[in-house]
Protein backbone atom coordinates (compact mmCIF):
# COMPACT_ATOMS: atom_id res chain seq x y z
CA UNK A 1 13.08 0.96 50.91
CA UNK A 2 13.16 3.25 47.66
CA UNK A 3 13.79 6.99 48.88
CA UNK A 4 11.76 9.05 46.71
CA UNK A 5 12.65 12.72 45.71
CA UNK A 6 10.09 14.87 44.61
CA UNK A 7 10.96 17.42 42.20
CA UNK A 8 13.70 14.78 40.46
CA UNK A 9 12.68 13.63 36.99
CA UNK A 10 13.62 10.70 36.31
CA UNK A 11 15.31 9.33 32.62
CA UNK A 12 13.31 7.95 30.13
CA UNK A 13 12.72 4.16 30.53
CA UNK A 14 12.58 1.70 26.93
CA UNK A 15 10.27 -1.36 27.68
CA UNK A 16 12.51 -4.19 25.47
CA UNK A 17 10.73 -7.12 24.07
CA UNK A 18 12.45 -10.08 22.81
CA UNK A 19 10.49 -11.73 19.81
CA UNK A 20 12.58 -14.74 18.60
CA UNK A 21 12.04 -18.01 16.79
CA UNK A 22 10.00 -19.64 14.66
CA UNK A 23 5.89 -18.02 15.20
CA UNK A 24 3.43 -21.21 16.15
CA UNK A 25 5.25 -24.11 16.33
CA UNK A 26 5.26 -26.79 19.29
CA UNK A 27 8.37 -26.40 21.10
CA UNK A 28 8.59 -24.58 23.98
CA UNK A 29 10.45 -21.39 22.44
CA UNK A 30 8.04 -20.68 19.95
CA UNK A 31 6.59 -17.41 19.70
CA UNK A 32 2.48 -17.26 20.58
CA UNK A 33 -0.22 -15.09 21.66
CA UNK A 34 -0.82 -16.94 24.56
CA UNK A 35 2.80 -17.24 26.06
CA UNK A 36 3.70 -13.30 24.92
CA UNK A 37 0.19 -11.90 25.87
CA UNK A 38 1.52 -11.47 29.88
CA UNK A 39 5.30 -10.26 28.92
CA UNK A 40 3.57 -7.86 26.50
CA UNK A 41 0.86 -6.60 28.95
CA UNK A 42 3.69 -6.09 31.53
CA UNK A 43 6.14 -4.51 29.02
CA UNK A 44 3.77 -1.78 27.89
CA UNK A 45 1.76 -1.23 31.31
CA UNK A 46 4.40 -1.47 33.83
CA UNK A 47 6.57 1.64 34.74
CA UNK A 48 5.11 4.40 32.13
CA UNK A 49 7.90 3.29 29.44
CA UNK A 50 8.81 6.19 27.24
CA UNK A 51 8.49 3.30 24.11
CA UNK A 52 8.69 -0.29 23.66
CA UNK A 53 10.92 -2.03 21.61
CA UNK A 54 11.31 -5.24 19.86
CA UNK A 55 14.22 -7.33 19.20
CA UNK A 56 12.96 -9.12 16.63
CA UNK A 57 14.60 -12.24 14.78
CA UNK A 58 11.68 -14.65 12.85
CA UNK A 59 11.89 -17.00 10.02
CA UNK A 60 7.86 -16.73 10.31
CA UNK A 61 5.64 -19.29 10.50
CA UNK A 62 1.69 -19.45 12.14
CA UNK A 63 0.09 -16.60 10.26
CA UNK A 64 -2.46 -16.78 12.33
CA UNK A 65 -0.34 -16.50 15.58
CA UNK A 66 1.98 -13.66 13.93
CA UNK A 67 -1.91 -11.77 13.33
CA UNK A 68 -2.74 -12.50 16.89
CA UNK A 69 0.58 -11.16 18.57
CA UNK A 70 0.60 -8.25 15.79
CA UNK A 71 -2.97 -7.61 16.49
CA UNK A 72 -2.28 -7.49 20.80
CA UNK A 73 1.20 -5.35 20.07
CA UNK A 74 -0.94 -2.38 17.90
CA UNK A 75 -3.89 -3.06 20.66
CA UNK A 76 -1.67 -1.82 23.75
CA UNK A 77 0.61 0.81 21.83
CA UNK A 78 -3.14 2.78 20.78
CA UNK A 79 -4.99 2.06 24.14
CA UNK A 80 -1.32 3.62 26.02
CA UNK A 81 -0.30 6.01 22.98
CA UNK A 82 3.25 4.36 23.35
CA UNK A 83 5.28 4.27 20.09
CA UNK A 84 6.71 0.90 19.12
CA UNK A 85 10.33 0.45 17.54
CA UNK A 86 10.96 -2.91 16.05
CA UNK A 87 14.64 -3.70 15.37
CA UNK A 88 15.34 -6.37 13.37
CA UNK A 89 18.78 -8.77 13.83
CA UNK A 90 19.00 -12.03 11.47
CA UNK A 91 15.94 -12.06 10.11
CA UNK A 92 12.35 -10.63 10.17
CA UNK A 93 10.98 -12.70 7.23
CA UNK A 94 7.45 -13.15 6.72
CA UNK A 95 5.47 -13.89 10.14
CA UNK A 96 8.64 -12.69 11.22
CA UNK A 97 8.49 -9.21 9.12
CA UNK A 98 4.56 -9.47 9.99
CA UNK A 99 5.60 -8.63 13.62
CA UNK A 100 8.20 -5.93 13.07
CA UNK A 101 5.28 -4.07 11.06
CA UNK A 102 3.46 -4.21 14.19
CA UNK A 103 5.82 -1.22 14.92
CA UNK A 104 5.76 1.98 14.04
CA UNK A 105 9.46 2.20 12.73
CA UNK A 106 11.63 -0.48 11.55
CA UNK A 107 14.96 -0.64 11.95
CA UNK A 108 17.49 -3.28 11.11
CA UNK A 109 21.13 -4.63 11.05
CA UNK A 110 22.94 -4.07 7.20
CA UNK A 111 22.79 -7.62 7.07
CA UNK A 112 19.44 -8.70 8.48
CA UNK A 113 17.04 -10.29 5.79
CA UNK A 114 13.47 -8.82 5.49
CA UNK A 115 10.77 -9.60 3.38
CA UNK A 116 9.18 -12.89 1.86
CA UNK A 117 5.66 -11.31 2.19
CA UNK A 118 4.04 -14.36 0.82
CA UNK A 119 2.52 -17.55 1.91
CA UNK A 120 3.73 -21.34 1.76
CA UNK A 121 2.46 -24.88 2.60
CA UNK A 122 4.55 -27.89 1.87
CA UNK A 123 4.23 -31.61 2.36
CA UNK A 124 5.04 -34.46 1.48
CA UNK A 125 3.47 -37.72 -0.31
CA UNK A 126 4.17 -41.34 0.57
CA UNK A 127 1.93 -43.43 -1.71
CA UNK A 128 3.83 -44.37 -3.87
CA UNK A 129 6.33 -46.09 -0.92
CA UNK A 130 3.15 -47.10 0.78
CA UNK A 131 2.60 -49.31 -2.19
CA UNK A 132 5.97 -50.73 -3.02
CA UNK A 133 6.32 -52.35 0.62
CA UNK A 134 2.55 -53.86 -0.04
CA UNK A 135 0.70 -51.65 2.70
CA UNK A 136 -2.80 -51.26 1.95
CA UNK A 137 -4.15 -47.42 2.92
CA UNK A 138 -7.71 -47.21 4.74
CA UNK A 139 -9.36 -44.11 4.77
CA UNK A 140 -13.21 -43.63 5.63
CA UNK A 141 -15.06 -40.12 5.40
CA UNK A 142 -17.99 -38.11 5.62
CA UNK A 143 -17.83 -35.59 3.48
CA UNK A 144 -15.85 -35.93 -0.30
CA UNK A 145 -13.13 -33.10 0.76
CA UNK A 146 -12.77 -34.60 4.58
CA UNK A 147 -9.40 -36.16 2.85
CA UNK A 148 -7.95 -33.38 0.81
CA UNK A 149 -4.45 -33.32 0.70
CA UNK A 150 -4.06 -36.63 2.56
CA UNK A 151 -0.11 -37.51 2.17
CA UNK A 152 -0.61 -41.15 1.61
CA UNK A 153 -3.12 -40.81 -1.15
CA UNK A 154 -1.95 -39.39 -4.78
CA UNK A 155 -2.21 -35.64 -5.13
CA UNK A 156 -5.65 -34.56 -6.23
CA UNK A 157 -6.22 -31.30 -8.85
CA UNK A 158 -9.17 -30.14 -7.33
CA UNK A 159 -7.54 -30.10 -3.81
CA UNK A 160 -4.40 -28.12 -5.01
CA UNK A 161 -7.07 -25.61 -6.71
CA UNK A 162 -8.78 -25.37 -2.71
CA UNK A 163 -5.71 -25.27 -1.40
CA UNK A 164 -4.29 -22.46 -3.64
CA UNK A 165 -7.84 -20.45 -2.95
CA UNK A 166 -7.01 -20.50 0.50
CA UNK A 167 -3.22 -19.76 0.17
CA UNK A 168 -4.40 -16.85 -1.93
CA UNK A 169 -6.82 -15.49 0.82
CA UNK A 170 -4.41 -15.10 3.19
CA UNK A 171 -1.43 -14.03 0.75
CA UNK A 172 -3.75 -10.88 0.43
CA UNK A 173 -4.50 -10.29 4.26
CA UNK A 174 -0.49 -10.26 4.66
CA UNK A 175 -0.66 -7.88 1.83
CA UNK A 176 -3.40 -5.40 3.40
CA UNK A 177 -1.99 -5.64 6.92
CA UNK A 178 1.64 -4.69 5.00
CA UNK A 179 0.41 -2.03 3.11
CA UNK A 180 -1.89 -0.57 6.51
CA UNK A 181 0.97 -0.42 8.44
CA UNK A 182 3.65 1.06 6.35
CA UNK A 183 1.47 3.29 4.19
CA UNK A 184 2.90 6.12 2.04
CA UNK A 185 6.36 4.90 3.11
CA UNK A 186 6.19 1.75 0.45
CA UNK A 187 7.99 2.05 -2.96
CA UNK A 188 4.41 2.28 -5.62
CA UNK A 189 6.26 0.89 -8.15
CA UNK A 190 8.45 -2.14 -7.11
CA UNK A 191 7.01 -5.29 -6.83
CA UNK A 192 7.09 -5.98 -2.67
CA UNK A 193 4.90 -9.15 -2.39
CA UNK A 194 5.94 -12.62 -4.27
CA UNK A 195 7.88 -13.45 -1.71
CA UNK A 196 11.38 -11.95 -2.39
CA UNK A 197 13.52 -11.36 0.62
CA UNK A 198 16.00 -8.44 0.80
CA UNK A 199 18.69 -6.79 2.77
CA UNK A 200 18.20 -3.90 5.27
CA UNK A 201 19.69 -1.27 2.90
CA UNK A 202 17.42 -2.50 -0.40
CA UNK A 203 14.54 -2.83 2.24
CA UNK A 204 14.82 1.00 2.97
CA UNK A 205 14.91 2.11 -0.56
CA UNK A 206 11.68 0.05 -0.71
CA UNK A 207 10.37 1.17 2.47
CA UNK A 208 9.67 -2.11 4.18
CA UNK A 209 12.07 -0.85 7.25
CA UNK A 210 12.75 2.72 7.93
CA UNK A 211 16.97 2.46 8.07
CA UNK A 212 19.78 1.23 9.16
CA UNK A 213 20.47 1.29 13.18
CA UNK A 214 20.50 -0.77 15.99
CA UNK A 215 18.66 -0.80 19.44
CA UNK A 216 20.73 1.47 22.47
CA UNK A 217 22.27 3.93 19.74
CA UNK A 218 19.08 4.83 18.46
CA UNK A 219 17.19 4.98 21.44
CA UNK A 220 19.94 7.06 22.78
CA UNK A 221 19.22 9.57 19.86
CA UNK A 222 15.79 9.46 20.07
CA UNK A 223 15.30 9.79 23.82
CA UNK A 224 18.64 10.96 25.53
CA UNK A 225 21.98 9.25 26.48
CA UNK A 226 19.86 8.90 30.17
CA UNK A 227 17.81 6.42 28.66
CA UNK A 228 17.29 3.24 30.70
CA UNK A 229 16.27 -0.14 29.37
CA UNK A 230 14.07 -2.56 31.16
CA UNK A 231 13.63 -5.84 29.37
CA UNK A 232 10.82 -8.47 29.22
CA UNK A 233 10.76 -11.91 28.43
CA UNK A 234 9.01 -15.67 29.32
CA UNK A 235 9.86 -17.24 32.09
CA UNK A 236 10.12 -20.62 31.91
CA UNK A 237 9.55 -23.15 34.99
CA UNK A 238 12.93 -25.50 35.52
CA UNK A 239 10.93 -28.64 35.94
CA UNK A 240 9.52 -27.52 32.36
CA UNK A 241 12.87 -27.81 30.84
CA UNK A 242 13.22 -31.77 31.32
CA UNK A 243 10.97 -35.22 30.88
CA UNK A 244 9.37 -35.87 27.67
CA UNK A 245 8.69 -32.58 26.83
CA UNK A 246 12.54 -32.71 25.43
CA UNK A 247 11.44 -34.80 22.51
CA UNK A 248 8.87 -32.32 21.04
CA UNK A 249 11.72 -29.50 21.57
CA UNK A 250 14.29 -31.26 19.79
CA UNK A 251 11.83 -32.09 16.79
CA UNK A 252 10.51 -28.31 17.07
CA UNK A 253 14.33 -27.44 16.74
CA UNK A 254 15.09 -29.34 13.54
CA UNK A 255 12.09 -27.57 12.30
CA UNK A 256 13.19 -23.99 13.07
CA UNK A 257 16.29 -24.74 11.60
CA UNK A 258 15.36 -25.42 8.54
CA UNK A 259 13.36 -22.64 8.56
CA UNK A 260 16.04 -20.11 9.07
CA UNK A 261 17.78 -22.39 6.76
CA UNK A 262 15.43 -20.88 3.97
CA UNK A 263 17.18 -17.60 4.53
CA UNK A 264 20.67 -18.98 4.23
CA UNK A 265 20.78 -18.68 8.52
């Protein structure tokens, strides 16, 4: 039993978040709306936190997944009133830097990369292997664009234009939701989204990130040396950490990789 004293004020209490990995892929430590929708709920509703911050460390990856969580982050801190501090480590690099705008300040490491506000798809194409070793592709559609970009058929102009439309589309939502969030703070002048990644104290000067600092020093300064941390994060089943699941996580993991790879990580 929890003796309760009236009259006794208790310290300030952080709500910590831990956002980490690549956003929408299919291994089991991907970041998604779905799987971060309870911690999230629980982080921001349980306990009357003072704030909630995020420990955030993203390559990217599903923009549509780093809109969703972004989206359900900006939902609860309005509905509650509770300020958000994202603190970056490695990398916050575009999903990635998508969430930590999802704060209200941004802080990072000296050495974390930020940035690549931009969009990518790559692929690969196999037709011209398909044909050396004789094997004959059959493809049958309804609908003359049903097939666009299919990797065993020679690249077609007309679906890189589509394809670059679409690219485009969403290359300027990123650039809205970047410019929403950090506002006045943004340097007019510099050139913030082709895709250029920088480090945390050229990201300041361009206000992308609001400083240098890291998570129990700052909260410390902005809410007392009392300040108590309580941290979140998914709980995974055991029996969901063996069978053939394994095989999808080990493929998932090569994929990560190489995406941090992108950022010299």
């Amino acid at each position: 039993m929890k003796l309760r004293l009236p009259f006794i004020k208790k310290p300030p209490m952080v709500a910590v978040v831990r956002l980490s990995g690549a956003i929408g892929m299919a291994g089991r430590a991907s970041l998604n709306d779905t799987t971060l929708a309870p911690v999230l709920e629980k982080a921001f509703r349980k306990g009357k936190p003072a704030a909630v911050a995020l420990e955030v460390n993203s390559p990217g990856g599903s923009p549509v997944q780093s809109a969703l969580i972004g989206g359900r982050i900006r939902r609860l801190a309005d509905e509650l009133k509770i300020p958000v501090y994202a603190f970056v480590e490695d990398v916050a690099a575009s999903g990635g830097y998508w969430l930590a705008a999802a704060a209200d300040e941004i802080w990072a490491d000296d050495n974390s990369v930020l940035g690549s506000i931009g969009v990518i798809s790559s692929g690969f194409g196999a037709h011209v292997f398909l044909a050396r070793q004789g094997i004959e592709r059959r493809v049958h559609t309804a609908g003359k664009s049903k097939s666009m970009l299919d990797p065993f058929a020679p690249e077609k102009d007309e679906d890189v234009e589509r394809l670059k439309v679409i690219l485009g589309d969403i290359h300027q939502n990123f650039i809205a939701y970047v410019k929403e969030r950090r506002g006045e703070r943004l340097e007019r002048k510099a050139d913030l989204f082709n895709g250029e990644i920088w480090l945390a104290k050229r990201a300041t000067e361009l206000g992308l990130i609001d400083g240098v600092g890291h998570l129990k020093p700052r909260m410390q300064e902005q809410f007392g040396d009392k300040v108590k941390f309580r941290r979140y994060g998914v709980r995974r089943p055991f029996w969901t950490r063996i069978g053939t699941e394994l095989t999808q996580d080990a493929i998932a993991g090569i994929e990560e990789r190489a995406a941090y790879a992108r950022f010299g990580l």
